[in-house]
Protein backbone atom coordinates (compact mmCIF):
# COMPACT_ATOMS: atom_id res chain seq x y z
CA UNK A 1 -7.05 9.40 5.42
CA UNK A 2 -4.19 11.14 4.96
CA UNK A 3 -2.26 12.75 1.66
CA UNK A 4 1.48 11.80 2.62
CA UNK A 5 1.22 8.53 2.08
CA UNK A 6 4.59 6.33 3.33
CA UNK A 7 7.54 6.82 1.41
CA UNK A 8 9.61 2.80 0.30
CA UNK A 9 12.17 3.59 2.59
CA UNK A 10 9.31 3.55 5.79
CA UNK A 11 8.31 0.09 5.26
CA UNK A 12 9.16 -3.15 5.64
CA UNK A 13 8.25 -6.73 4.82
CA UNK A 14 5.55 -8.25 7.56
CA UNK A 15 4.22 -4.74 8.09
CA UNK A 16 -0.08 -4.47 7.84
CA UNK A 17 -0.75 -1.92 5.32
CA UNK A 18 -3.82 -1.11 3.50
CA UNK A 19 -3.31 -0.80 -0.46
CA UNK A 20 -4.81 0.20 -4.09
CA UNK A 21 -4.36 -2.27 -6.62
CA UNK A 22 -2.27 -0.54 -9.58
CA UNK A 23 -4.72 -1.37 -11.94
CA UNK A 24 -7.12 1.09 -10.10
CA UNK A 25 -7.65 4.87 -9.59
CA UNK A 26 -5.34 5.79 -6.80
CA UNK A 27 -7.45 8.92 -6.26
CA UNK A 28 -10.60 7.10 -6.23
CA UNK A 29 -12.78 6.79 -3.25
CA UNK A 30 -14.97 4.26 -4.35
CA UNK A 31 -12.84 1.38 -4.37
CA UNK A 32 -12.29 -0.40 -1.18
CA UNK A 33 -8.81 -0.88 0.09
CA UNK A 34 -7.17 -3.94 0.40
CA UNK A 35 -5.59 -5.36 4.00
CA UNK A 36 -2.71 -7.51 4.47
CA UNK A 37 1.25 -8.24 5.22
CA UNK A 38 3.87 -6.73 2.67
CA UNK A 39 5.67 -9.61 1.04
CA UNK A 40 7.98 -7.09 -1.02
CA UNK A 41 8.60 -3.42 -1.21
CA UNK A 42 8.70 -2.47 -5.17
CA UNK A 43 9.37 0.94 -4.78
CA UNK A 44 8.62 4.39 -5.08
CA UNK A 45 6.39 5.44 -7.81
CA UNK A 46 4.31 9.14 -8.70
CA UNK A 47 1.37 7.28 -7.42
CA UNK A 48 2.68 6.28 -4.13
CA UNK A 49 4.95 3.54 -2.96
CA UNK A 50 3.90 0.22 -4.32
CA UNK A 51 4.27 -2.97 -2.81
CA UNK A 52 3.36 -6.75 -3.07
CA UNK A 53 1.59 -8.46 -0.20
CA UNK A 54 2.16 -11.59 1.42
CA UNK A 55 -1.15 -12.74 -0.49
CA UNK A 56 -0.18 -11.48 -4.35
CA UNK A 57 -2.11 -8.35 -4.23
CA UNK A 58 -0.36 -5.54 -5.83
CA UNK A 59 -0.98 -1.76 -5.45
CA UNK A 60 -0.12 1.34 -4.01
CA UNK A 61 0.36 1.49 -0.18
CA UNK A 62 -2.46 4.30 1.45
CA UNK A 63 -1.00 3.68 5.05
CA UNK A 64 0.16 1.36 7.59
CA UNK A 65 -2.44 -0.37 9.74
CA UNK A 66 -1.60 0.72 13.37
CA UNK A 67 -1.30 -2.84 15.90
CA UNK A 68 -4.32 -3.48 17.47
């Protein structure tokens, strides 16, 4: 995984992404990511973007699942 993670301005609402809860260690590795479809874009923060999926989950985006 990459270190340039996408910025608020690169996303959208519907797109897959993969996320870190906020309540977690964005540098962790140990935590397992979390899948779904962006509901809302919060923003920019110094831990990433951070976003709300369709589902409730809220973190900081990692990356954007490609289409399958």
């Amino acid at each position: 995984m990459s270190d340039e993670r996408p910025s608020a301005t690169e996303l959208r609402q519907g797109m897959t992404v993969r996320i870190v809860r906020g309540d977690q260690d964005v540098q962790s590795t140990d935590q397992e990511p979390i899948v779904g479809e962006i509901g809302t874009v919060i923003g920019d923060d110094p831990d990433g973007t951070e976003a709300e999926l369709k589902n409730g989950a809220v973190g900081h985006v990692l990356e954007v699942v490609p289409d399958a």
